[in-house]
C-alpha atoms as a PDB file:
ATOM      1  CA  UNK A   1      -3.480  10.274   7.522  1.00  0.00           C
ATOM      2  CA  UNK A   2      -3.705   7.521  10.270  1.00  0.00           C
ATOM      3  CA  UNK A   3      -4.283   4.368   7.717  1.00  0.00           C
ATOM      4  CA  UNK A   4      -3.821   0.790   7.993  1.00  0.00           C
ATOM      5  CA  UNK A   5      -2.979  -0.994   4.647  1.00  0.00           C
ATOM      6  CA  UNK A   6      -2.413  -4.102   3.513  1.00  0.00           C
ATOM      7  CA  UNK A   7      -0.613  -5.134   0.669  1.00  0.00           C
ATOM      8  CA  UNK A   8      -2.434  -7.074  -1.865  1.00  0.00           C
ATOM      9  CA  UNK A   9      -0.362  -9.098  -3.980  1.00  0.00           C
ATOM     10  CA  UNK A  10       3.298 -10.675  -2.683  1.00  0.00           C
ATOM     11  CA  UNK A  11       6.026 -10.725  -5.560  1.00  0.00           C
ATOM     12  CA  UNK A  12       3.543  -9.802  -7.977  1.00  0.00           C
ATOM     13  CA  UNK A  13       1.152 -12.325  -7.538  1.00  0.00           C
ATOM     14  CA  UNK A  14      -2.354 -12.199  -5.844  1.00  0.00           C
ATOM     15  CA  UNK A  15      -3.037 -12.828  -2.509  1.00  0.00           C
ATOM     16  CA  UNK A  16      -5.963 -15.090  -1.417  1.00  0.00           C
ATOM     17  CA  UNK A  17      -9.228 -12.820  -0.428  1.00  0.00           C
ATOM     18  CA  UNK A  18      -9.446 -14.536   2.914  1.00  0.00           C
ATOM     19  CA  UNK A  19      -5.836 -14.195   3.470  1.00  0.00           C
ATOM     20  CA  UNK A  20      -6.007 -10.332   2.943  1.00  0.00           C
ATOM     21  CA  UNK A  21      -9.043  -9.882   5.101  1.00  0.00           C
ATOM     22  CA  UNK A  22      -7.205 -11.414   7.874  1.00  0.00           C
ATOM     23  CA  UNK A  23      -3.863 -10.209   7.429  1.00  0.00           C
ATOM     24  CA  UNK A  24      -2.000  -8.168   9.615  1.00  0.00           C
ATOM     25  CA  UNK A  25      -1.829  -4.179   8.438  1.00  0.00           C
ATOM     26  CA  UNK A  26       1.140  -2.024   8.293  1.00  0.00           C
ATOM     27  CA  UNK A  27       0.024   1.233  10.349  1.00  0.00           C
ATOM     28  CA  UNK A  28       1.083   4.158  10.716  1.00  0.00           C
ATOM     29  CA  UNK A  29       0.896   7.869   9.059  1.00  0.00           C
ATOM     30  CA  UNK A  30       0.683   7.398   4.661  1.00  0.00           C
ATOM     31  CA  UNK A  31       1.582  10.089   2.749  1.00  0.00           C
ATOM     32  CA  UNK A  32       1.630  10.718  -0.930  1.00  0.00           C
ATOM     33  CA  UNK A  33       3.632  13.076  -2.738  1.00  0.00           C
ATOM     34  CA  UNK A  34       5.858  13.611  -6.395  1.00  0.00           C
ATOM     35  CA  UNK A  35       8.886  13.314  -5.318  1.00  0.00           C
ATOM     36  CA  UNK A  36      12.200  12.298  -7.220  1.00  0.00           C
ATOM     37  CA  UNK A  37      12.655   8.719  -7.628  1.00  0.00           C
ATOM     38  CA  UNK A  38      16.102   7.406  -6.634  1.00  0.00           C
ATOM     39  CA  UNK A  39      15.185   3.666  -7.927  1.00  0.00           C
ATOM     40  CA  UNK A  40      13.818   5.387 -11.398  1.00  0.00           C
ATOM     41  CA  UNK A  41      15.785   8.501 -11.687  1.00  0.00           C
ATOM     42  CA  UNK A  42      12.385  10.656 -12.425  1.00  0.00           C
ATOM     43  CA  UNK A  43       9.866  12.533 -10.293  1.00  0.00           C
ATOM     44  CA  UNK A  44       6.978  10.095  -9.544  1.00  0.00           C
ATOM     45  CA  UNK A  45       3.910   9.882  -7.099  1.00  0.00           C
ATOM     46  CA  UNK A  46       5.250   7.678  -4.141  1.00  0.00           C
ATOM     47  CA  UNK A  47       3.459   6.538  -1.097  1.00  0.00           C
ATOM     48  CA  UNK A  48       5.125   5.776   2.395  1.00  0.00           C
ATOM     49  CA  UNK A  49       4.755   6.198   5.857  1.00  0.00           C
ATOM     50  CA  UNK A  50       5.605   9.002   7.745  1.00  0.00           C
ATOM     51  CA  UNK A  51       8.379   8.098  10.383  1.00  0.00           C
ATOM     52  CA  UNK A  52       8.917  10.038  14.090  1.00  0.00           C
ATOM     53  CA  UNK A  53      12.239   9.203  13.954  1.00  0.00           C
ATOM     54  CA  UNK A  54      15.317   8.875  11.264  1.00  0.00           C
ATOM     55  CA  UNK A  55      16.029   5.003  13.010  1.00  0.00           C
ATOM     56  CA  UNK A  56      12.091   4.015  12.354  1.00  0.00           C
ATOM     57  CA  UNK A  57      11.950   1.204   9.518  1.00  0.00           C
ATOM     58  CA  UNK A  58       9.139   1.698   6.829  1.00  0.00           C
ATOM     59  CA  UNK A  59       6.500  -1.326   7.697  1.00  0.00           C
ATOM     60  CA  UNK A  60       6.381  -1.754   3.909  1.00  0.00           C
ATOM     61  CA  UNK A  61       8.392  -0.614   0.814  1.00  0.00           C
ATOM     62  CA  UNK A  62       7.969   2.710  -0.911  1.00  0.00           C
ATOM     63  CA  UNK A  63       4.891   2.561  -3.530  1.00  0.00           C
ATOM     64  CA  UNK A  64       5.847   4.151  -7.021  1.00  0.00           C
ATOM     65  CA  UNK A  65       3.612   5.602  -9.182  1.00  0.00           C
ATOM     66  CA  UNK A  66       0.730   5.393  -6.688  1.00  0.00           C
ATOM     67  CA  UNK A  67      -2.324   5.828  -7.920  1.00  0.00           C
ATOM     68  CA  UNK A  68      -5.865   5.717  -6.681  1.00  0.00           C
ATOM     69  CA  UNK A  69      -7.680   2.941  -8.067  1.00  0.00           C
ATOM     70  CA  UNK A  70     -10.603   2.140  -6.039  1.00  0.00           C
ATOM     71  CA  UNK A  71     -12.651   3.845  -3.443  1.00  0.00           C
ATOM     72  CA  UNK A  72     -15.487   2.768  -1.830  1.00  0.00           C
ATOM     73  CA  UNK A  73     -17.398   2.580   2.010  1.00  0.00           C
ATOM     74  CA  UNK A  74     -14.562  -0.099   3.315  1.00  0.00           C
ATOM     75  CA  UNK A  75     -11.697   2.527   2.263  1.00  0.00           C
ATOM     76  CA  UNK A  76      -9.444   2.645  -0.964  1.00  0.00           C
ATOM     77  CA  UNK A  77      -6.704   1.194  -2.924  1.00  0.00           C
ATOM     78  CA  UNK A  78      -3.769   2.673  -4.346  1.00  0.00           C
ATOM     79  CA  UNK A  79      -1.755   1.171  -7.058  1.00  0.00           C
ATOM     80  CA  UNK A  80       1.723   1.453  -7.850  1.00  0.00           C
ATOM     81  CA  UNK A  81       5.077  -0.485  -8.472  1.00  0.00           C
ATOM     82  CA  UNK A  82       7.048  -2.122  -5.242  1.00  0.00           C
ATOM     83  CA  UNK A  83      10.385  -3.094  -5.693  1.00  0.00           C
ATOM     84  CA  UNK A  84      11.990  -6.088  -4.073  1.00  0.00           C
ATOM     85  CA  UNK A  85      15.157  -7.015  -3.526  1.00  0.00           C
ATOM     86  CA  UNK A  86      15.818  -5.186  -7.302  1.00  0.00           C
ATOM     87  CA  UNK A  87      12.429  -6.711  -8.444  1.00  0.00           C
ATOM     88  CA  UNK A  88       9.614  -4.263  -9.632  1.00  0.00           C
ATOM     89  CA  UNK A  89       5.986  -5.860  -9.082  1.00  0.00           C
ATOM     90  CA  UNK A  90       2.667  -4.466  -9.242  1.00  0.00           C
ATOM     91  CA  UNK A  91       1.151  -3.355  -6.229  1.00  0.00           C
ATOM     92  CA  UNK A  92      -1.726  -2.671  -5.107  1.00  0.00           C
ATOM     93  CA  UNK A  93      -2.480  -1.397  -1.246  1.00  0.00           C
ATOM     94  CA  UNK A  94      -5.813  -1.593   0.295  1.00  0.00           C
ATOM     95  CA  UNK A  95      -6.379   1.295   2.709  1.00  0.00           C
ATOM     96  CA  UNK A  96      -8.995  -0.155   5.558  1.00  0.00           C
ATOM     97  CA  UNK A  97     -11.344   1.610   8.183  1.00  0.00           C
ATOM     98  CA  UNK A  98      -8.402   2.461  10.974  1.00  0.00           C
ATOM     99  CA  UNK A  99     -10.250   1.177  14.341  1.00  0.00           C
ATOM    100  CA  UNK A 100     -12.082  -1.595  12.824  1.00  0.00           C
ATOM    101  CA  UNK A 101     -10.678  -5.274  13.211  1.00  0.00           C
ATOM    102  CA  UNK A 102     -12.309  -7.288  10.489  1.00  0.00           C
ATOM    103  CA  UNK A 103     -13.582  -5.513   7.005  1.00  0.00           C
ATOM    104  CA  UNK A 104     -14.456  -7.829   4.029  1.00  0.00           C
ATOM    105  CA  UNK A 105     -12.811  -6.855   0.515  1.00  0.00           C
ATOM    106  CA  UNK A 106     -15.262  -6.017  -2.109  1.00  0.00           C
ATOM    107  CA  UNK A 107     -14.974  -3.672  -5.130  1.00  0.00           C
ATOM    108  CA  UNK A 108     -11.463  -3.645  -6.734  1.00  0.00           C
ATOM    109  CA  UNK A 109     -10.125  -7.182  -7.075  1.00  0.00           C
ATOM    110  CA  UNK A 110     -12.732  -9.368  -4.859  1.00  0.00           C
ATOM    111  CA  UNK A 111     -14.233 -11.034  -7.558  1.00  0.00           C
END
């Protein structure tokens, strides 16, 4: 699925609303799957980006333990664990409208 997402927290720590509305999205193909975990040696739902090629470079870091979390008219979020530089964080992703250049975050998290 053609998606753009944008990551909603950095090291584990909420982003501003205004700062995620304008940020810039990772895009590309997302795919979910259970696949074996190399980082926690144990099958686990993991979302990442499809690549054409083997030299592409993921636009963000695998998402373990992705779940879906939210889902409403301006797309969804899935939730999961990043890990940075040997650091696990929560983190959520929010899926936008592909094709549209400003959405506004409501439902999960906009309060």
């Amino acid at each position: 699925m053609r998606v753009l997402v944008i990551p909603m927290r950095h090291l584990g720590k909420a982003r501003p609303k205004r700062e995620i509305e304008t940020a810039e999205p990772a895009r590309g193909d997302l795919i979910v799957g259970e696949e074996k975990s190399d980082t926690f040696s144990r099958y686990s739902n993991i979302a990442r980006f499809q690549l054409s090629g083997a030299s592409d470079q993921q636009p963000l870091p695998p998402l373990h333990n992705a779940a879906l979390s939210w889902l409403g008219p301006n797309g969804f979020v899935l939730t999961g664990i990043d890990l940075v530089d040997g650091v696990t964080y929560t983190q959520p992703w929010w899926r936008r409208e592909y094709g549209k250049s400003k959405t506004r975050v409501t439902g999960y998290g906009s309060d």
